[in-house]
C-alpha atoms as a PDB file:
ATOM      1  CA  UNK A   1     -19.255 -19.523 -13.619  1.00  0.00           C
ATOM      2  CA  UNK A   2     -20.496 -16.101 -11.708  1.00  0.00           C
ATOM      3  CA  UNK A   3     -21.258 -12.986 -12.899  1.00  0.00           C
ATOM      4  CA  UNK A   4     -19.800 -11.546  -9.614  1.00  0.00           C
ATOM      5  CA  UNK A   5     -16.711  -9.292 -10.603  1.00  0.00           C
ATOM      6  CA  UNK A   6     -14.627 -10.643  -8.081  1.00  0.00           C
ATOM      7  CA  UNK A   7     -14.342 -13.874  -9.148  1.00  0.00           C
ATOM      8  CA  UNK A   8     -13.165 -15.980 -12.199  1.00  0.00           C
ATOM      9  CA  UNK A   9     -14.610 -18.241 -14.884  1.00  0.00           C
ATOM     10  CA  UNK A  10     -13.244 -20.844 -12.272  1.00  0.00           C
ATOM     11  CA  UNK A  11     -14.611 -19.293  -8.725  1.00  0.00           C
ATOM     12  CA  UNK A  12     -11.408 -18.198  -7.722  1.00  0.00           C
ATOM     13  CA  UNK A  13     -11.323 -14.959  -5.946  1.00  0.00           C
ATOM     14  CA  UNK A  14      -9.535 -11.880  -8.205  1.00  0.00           C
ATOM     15  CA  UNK A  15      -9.100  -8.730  -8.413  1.00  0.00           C
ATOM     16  CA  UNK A  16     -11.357  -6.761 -10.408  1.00  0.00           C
ATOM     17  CA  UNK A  17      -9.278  -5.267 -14.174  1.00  0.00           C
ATOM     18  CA  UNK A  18     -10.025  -1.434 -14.243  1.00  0.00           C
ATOM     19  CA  UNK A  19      -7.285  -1.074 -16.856  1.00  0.00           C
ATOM     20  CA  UNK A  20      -9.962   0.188 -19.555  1.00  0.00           C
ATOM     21  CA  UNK A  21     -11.869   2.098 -17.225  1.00  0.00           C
ATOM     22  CA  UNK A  22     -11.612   6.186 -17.817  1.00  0.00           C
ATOM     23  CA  UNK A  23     -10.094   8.433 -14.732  1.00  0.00           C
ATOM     24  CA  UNK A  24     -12.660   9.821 -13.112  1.00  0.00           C
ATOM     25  CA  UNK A  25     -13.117  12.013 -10.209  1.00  0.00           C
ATOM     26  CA  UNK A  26     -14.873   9.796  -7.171  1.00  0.00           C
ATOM     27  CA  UNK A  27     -16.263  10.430  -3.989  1.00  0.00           C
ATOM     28  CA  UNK A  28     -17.907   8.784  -1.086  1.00  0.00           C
ATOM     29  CA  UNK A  29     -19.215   9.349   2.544  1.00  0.00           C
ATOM     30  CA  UNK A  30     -19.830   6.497   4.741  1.00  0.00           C
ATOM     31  CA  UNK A  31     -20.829   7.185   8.253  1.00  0.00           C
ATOM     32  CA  UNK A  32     -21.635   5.088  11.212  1.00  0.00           C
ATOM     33  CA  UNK A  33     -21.999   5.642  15.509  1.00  0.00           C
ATOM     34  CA  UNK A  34     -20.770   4.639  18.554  1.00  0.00           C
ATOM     35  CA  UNK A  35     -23.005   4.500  21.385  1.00  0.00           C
ATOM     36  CA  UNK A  36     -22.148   4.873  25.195  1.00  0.00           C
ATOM     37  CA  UNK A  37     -23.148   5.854  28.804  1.00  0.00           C
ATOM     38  CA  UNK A  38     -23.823   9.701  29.158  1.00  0.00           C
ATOM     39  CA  UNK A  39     -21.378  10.245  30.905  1.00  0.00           C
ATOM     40  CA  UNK A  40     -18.798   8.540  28.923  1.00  0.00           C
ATOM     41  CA  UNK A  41     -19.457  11.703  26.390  1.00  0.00           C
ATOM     42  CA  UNK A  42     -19.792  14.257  28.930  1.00  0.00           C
ATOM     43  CA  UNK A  43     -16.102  13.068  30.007  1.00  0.00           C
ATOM     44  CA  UNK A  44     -14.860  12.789  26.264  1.00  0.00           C
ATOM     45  CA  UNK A  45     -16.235  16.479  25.592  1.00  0.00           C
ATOM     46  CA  UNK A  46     -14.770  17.807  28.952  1.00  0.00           C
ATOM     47  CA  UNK A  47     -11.179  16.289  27.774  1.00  0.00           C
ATOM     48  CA  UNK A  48     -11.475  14.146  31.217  1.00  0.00           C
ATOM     49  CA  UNK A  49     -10.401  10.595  30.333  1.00  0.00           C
ATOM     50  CA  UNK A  50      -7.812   8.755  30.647  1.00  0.00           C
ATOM     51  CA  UNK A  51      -6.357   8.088  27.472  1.00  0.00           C
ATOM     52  CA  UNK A  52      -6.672  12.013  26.314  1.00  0.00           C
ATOM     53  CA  UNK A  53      -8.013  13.477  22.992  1.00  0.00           C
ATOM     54  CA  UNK A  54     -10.114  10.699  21.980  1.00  0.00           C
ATOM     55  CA  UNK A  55     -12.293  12.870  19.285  1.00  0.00           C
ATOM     56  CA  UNK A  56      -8.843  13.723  17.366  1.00  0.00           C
ATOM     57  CA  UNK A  57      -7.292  10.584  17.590  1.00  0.00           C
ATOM     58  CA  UNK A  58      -9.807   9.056  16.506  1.00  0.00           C
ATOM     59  CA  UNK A  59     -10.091  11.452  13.975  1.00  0.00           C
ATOM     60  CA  UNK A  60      -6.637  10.464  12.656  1.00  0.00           C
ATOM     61  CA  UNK A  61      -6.783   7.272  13.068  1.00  0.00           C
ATOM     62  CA  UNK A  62      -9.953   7.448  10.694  1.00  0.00           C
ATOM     63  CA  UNK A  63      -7.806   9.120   7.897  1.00  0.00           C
ATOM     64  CA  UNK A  64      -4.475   6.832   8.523  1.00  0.00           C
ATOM     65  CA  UNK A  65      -6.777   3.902   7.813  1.00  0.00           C
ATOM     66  CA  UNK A  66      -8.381   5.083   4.994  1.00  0.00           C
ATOM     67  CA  UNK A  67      -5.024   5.321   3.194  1.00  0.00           C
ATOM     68  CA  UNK A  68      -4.148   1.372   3.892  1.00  0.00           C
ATOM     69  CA  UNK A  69      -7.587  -0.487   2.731  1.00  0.00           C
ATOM     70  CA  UNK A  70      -5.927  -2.119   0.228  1.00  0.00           C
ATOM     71  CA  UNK A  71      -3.782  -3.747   2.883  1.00  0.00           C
ATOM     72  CA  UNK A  72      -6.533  -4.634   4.753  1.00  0.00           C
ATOM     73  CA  UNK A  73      -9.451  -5.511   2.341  1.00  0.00           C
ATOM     74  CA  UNK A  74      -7.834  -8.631   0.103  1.00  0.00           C
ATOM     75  CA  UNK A  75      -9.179  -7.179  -3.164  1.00  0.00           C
ATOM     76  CA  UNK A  76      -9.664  -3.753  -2.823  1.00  0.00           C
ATOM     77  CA  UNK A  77      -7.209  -1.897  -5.666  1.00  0.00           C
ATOM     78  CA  UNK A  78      -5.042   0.502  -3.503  1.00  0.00           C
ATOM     79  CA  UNK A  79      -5.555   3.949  -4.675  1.00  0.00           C
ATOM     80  CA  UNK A  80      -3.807   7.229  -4.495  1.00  0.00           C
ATOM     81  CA  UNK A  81      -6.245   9.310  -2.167  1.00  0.00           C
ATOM     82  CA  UNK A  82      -6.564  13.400  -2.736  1.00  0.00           C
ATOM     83  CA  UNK A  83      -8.996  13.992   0.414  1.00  0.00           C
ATOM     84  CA  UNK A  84      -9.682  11.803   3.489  1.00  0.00           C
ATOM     85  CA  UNK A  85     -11.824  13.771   6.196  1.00  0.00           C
ATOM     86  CA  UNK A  86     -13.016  12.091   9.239  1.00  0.00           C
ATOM     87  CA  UNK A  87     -15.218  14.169  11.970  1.00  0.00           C
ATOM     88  CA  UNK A  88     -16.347  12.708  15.170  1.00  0.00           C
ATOM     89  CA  UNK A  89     -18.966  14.303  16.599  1.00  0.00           C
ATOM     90  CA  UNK A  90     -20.227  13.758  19.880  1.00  0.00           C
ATOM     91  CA  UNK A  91     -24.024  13.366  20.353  1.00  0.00           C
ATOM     92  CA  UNK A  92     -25.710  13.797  23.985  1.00  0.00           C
ATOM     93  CA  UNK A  93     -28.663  12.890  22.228  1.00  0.00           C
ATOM     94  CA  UNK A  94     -27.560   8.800  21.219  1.00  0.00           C
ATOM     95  CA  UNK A  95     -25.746   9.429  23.883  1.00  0.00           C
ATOM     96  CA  UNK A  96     -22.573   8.858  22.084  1.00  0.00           C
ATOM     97  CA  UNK A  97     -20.713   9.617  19.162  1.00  0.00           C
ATOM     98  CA  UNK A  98     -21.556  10.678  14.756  1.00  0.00           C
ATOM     99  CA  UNK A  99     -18.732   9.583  12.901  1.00  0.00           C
ATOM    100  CA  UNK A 100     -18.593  10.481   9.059  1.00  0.00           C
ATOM    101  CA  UNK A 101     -15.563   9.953   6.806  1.00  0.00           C
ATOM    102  CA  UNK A 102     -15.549  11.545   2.983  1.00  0.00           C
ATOM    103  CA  UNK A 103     -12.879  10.113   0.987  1.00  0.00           C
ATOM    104  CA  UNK A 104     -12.144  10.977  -2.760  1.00  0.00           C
ATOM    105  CA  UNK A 105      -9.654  10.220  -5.301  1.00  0.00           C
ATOM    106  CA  UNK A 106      -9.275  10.640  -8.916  1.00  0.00           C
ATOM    107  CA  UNK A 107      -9.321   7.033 -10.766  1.00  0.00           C
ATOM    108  CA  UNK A 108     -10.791   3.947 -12.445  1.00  0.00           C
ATOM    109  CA  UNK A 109     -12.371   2.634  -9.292  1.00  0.00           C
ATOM    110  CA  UNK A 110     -14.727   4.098  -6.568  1.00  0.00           C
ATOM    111  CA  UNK A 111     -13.484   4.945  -2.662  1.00  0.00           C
ATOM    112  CA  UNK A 112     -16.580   3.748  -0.739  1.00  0.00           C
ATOM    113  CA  UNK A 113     -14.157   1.069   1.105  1.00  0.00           C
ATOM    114  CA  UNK A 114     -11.908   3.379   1.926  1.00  0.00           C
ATOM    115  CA  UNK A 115     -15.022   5.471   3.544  1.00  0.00           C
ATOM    116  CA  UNK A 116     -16.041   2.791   5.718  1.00  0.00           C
ATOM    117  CA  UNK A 117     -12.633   1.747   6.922  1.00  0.00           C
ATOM    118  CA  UNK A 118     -11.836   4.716   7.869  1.00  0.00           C
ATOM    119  CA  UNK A 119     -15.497   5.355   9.796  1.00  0.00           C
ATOM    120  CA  UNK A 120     -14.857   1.895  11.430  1.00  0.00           C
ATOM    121  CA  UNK A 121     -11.505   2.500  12.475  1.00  0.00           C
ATOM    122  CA  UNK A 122     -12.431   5.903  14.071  1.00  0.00           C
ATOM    123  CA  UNK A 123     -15.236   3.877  16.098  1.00  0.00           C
ATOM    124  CA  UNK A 124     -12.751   1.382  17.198  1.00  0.00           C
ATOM    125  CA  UNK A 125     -10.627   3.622  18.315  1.00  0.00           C
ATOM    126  CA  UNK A 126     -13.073   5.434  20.352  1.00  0.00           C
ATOM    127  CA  UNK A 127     -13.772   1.718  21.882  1.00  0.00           C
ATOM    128  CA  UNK A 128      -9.837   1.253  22.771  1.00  0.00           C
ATOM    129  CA  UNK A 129      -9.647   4.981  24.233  1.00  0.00           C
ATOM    130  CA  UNK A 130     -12.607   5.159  26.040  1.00  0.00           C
ATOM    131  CA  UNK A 131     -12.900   1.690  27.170  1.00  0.00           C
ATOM    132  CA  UNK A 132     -11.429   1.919  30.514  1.00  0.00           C
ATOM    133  CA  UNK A 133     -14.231   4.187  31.641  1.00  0.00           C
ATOM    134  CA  UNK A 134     -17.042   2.722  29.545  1.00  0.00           C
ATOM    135  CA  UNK A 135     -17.740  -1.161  28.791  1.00  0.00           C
ATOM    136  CA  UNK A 136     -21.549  -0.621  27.351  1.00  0.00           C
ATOM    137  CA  UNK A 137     -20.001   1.022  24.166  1.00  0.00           C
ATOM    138  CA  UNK A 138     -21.468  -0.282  20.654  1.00  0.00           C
ATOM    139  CA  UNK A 139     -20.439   0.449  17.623  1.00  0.00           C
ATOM    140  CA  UNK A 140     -22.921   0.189  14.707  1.00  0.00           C
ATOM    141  CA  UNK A 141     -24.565   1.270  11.628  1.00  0.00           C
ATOM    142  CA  UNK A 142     -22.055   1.877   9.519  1.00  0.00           C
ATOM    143  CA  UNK A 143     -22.735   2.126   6.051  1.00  0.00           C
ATOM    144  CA  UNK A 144     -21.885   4.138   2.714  1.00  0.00           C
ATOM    145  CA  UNK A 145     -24.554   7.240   2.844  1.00  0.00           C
ATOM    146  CA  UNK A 146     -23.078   8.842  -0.740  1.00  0.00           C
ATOM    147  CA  UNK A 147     -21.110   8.243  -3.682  1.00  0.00           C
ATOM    148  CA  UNK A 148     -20.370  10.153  -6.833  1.00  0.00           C
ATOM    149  CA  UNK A 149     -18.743   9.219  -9.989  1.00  0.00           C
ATOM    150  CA  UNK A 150     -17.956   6.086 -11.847  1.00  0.00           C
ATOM    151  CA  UNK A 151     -19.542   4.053 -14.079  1.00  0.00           C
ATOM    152  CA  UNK A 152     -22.886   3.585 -11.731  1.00  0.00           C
ATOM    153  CA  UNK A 153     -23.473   7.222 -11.101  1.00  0.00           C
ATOM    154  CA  UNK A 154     -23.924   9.203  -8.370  1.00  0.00           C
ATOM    155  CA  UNK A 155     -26.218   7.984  -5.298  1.00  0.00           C
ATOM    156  CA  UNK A 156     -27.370   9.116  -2.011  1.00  0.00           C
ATOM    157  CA  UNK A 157     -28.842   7.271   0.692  1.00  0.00           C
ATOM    158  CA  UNK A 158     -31.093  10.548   1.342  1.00  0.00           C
ATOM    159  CA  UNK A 159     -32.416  10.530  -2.423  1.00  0.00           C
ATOM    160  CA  UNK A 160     -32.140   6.258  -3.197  1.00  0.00           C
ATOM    161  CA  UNK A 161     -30.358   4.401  -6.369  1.00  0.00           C
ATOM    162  CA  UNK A 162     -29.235   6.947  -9.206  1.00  0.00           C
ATOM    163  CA  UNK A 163     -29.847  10.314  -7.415  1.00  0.00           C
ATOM    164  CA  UNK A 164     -27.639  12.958  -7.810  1.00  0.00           C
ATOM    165  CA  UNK A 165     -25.713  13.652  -4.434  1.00  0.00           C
END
């Protein structure tokens, strides 16, 4: 009926079969931003809010995420994560914040969901923290800027479809 992966000969929804794929090693880097007021970041980078840290918590929250995708993405295979990094960086310039989550793993399916849950977590977590000081806060342009590995190849948004990252 489709020649989508994720669904069957009937149109029901499944998860994809990597059982014949090879182990690989995979990696990907998603990154997205949350923009606010000026001052919001001069507060954040001055450690003057109310909710405290919000770079490192968000931060963590970033990784924690990235380890339960499969609990929040219905078909998403859950997978056994060697490195989640999350940085949030804040940016005068926006004004607001870079966030940028690398994830990797070794195995028969790719970790770019786990990149941009994590990089969406860490931006809503920013939201909730900062929030009380800040209501113009948007989060936006997330999206997968790398993989590597896998069947497909390696790809960069930098370099386009098939580059080498």
């Amino acid at each position: 009926m489709s020649d989508l992966s994720h669904l069957d000969d009937a149109g029901r929804a499944r998860m994809v079969d990597v059982t014949g794929k090879p182990l690989t090693d995979r990696t990907a880097v998603a990154e997205g931003v949350l923009t606010s007021a000026a001052a919001t970041v001069e507060r954040a980078i001055a450690g003057d809010t109310p909710k405290g840290a919000v770079v490192s918590t968000a931060e963590l929250a970033g990784v924690m995420a990235a380890k339960r995708t499969a609990e929040l993405i219905p078909l998403c295979h859950p997978l056994p994560l060697t490195r989640v990094a999350v940085t949030v960086t804040p940016d005068a310039g926006l004004p607001g914040f870079r966030i940028r989550a690398e994830v990797r793993t070794r195995g028969q399916t790719g970790v770019e969901m786990e990149a941009l849950t994590a990089v969406s977590v860490a931006g809503l977590t920013l939201f909730d923290m900062l929030k009380a000081i800040d209501r113009t806060m948007v989060i936006g342009a997330i999206q997968v800027t790398a993989k590597r590995g896998g069947q497909s190849g390696d790809w960069s948004a930098d370099r386009g479809e098939g580059a080498a990252t």
